[in-house]
C-alpha atoms as a PDB file:
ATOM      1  CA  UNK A   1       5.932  20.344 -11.845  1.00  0.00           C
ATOM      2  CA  UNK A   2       5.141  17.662  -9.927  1.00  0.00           C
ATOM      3  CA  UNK A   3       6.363  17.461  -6.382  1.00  0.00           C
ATOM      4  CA  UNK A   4       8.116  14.836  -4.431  1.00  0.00           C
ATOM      5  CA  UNK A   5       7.041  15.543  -1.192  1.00  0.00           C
ATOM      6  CA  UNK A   6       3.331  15.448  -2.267  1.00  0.00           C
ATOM      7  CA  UNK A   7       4.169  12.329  -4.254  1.00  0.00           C
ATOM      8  CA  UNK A   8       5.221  10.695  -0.881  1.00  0.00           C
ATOM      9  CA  UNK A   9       2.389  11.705   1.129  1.00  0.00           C
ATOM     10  CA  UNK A  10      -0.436  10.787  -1.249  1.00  0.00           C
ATOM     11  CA  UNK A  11       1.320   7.716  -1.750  1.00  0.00           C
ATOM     12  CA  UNK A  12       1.511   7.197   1.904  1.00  0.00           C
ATOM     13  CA  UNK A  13      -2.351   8.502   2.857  1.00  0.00           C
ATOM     14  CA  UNK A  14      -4.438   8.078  -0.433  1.00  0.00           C
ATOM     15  CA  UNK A  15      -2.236   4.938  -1.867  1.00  0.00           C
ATOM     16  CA  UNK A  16      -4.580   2.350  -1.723  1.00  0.00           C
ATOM     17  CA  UNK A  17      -7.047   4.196  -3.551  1.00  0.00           C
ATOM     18  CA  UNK A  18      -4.883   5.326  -6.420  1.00  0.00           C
ATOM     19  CA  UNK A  19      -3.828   9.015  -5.734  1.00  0.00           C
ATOM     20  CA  UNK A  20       0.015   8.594  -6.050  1.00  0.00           C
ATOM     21  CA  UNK A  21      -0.347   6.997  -9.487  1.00  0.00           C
ATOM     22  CA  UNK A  22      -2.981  10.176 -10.627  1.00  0.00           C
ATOM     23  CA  UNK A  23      -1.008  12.545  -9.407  1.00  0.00           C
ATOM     24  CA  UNK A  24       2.397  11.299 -11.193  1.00  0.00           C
ATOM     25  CA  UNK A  25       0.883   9.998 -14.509  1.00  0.00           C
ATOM     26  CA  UNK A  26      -2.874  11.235 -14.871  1.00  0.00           C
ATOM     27  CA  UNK A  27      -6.134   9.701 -14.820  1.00  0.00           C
ATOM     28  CA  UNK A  28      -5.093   7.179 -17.863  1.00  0.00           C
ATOM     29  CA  UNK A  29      -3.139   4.978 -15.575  1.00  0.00           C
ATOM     30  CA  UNK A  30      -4.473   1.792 -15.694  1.00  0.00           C
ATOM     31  CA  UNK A  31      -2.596   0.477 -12.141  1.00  0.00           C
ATOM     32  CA  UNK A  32      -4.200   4.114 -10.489  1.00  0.00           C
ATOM     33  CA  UNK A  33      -7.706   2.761 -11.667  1.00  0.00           C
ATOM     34  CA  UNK A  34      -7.114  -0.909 -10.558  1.00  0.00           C
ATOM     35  CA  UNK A  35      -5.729  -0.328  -7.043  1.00  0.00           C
ATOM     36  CA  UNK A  36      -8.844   0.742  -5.231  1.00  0.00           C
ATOM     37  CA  UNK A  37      -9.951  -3.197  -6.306  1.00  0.00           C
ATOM     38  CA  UNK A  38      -7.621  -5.106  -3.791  1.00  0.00           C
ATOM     39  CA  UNK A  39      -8.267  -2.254  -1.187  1.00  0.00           C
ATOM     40  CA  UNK A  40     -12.585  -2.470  -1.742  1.00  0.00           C
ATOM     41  CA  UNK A  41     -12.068  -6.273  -1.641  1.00  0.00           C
ATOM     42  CA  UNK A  42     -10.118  -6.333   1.811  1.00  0.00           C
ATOM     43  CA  UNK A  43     -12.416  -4.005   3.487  1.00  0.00           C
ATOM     44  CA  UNK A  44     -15.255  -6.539   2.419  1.00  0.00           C
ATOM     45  CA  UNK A  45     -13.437  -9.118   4.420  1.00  0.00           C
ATOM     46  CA  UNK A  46     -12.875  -6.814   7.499  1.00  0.00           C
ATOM     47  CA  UNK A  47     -16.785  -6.474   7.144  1.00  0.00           C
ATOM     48  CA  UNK A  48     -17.129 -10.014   6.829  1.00  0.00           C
ATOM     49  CA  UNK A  49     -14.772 -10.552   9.886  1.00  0.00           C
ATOM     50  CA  UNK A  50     -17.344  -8.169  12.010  1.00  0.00           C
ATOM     51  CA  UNK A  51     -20.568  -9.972  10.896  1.00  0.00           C
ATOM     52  CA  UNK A  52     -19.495 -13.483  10.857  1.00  0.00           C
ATOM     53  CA  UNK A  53     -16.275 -13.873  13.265  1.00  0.00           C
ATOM     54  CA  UNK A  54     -12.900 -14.884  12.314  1.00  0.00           C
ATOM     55  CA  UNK A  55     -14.196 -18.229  11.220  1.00  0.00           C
ATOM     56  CA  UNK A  56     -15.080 -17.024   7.873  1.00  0.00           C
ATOM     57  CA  UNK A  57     -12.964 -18.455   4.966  1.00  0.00           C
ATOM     58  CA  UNK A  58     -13.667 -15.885   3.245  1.00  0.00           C
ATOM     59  CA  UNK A  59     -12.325 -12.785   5.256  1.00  0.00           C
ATOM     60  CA  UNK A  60      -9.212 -14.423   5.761  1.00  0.00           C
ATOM     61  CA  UNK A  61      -8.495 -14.649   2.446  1.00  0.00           C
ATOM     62  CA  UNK A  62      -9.719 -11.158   1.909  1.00  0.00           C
ATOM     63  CA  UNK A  63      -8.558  -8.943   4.828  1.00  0.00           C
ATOM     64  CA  UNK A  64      -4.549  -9.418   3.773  1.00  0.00           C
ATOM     65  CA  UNK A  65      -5.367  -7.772   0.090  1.00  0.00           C
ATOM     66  CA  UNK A  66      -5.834  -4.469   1.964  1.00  0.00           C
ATOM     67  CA  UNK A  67      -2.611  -4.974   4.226  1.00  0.00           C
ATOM     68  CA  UNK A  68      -0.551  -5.879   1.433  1.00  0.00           C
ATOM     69  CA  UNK A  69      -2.093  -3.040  -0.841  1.00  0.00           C
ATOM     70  CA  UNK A  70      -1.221  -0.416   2.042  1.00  0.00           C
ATOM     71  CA  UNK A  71       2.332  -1.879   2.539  1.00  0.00           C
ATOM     72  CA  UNK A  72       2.815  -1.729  -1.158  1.00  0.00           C
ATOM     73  CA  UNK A  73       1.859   1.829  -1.736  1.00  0.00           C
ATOM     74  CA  UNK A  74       3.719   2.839   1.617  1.00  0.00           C
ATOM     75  CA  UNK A  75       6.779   1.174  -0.186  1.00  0.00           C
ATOM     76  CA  UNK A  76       6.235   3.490  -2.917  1.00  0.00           C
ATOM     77  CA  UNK A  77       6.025   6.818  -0.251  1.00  0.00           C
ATOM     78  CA  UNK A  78       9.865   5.273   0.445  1.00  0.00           C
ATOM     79  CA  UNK A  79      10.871   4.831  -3.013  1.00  0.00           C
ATOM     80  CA  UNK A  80       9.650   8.408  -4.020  1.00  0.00           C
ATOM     81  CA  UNK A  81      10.783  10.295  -0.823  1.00  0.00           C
ATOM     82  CA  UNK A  82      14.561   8.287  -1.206  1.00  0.00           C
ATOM     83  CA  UNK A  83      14.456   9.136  -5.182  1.00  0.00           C
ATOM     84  CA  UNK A  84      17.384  11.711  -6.065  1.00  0.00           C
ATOM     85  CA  UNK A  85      16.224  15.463  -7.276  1.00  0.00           C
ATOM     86  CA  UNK A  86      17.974  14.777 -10.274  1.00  0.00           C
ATOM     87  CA  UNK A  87      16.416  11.559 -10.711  1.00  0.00           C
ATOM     88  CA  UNK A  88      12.948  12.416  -9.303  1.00  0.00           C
ATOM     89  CA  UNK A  89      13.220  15.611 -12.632  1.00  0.00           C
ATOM     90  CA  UNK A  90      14.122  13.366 -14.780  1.00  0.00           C
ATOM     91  CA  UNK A  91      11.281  11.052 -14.314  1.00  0.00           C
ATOM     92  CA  UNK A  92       8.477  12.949 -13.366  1.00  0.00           C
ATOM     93  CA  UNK A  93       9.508  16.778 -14.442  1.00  0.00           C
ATOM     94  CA  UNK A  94      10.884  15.874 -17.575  1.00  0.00           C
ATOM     95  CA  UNK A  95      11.226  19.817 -19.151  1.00  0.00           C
ATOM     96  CA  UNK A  96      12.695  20.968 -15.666  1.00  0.00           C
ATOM     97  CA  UNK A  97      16.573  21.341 -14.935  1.00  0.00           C
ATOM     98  CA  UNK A  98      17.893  18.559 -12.517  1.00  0.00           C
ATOM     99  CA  UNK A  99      17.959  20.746  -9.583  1.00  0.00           C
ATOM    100  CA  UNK A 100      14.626  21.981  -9.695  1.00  0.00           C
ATOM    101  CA  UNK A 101      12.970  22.669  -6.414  1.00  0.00           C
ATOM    102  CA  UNK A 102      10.049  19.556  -6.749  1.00  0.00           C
ATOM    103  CA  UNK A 103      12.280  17.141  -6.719  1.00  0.00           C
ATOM    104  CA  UNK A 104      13.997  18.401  -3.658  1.00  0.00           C
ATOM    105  CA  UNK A 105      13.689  16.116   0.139  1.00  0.00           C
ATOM    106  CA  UNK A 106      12.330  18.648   2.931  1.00  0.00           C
ATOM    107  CA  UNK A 107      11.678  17.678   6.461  1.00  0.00           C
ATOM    108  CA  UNK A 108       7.989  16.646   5.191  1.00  0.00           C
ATOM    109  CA  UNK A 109       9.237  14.175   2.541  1.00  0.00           C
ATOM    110  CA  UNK A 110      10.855  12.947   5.628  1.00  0.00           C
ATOM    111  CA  UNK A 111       7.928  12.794   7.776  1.00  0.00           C
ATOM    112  CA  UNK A 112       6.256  10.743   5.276  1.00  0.00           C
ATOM    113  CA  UNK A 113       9.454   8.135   4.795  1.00  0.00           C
ATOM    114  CA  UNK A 114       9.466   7.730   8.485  1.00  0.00           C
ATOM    115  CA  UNK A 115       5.623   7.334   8.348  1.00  0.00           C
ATOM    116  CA  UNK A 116       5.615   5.044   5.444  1.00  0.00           C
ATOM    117  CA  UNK A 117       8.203   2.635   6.932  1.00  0.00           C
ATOM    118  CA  UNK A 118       6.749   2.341  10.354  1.00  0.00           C
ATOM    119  CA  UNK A 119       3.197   2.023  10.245  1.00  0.00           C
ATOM    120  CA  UNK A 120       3.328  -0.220   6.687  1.00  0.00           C
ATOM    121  CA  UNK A 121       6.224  -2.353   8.180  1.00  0.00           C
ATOM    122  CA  UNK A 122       3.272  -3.177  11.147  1.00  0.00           C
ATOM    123  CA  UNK A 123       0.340  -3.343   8.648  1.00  0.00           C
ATOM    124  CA  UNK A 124       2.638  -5.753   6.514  1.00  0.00           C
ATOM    125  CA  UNK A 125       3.781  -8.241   9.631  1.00  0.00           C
ATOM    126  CA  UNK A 126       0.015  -8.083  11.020  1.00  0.00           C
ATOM    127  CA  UNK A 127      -1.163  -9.075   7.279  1.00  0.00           C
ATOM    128  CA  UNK A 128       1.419 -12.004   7.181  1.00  0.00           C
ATOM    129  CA  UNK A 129       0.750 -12.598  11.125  1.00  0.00           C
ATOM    130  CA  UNK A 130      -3.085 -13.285  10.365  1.00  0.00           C
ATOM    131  CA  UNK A 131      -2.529 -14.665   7.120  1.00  0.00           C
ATOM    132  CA  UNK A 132       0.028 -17.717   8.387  1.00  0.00           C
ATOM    133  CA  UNK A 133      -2.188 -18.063  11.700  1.00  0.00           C
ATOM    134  CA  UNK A 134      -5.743 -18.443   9.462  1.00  0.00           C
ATOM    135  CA  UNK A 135      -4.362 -20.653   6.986  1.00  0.00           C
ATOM    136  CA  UNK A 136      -1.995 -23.090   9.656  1.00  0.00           C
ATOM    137  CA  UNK A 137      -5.361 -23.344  11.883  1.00  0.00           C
ATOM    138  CA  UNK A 138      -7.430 -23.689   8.366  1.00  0.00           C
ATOM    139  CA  UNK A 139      -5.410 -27.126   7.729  1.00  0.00           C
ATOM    140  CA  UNK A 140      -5.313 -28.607  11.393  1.00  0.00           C
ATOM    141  CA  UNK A 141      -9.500 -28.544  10.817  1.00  0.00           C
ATOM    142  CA  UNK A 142      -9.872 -29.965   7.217  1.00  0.00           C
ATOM    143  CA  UNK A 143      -6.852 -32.486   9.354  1.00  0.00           C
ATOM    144  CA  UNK A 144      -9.375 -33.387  11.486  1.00  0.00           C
ATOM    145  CA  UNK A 145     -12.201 -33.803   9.506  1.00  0.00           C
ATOM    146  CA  UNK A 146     -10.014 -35.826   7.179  1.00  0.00           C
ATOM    147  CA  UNK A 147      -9.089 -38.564  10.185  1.00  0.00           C
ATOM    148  CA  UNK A 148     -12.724 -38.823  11.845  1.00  0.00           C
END
């Protein structure tokens, strides 16, 4: 029986590596085994950012992948913790009656919607934020290069 509520958090906590998607479907799932790519690749660019400055076309382009891969998976803490019981049994605890007690919301499934939809709604606008600002400051130099 697969729970909801644990769903939510591991969605929410271990997302960007994959844990959600192992937990619900098994180790076979492909998008489980490819998520931890984006997430590797964007902490590569915050390392980048650290030894090299914010200069570095390369982090910029990098350091959003992790942003975007922890908003997604937060989005999918939402999605599961908003999911009906009956809806959340049929899915994921197929041979269990539609108002079996994994699919149910407690206070913690809460916790983790309220969680999911603050702190990715910030990592989201702060991965847009630098993404815009890198890229709009990125064009005014090759701009000036371009007219000297």
């Amino acid at each position: 029986m697969k729970s909801k509520t644990l769903a939510a958090w591991l969605a929410f906590l271990g997302g960007t590596l994959g844990l959600h998607r192992f937990y619900l479907r098994g180790f076979g799932d492909a998008i489980g085994w490819l998520l931890p790519i984006p997430t590797a690749l964007g902490l590569y660019g915050i390392e980048r950012v650290q030894q090299f400055g914010q200069d570095d076309f390369l982090s910029w382009l990098l350091v959003p992948l992790l942003g975007f891969t922890f908003a997604g998976c937060c989005l999918n803490a939402i999605v599961y913790g908003l999911m009906t019981r009956e809806k959340w049994n049929a899915r994921f605890n197929p041979g269990a009656p539609e108002d079996a007690e994994p699919g149910g919301t407690r206070w913690a499934t809460i916790f983790a919607i309220v969680l999911s939809l603050m702190i990715g709604t910030g990592v989201l606008m702060a991965s847009i934020a630098f993404s815009f600002q890198r890229y709009f400051e990125y064009q005014i130099e090759e701009g000036r290069r371009i007219s000297q």
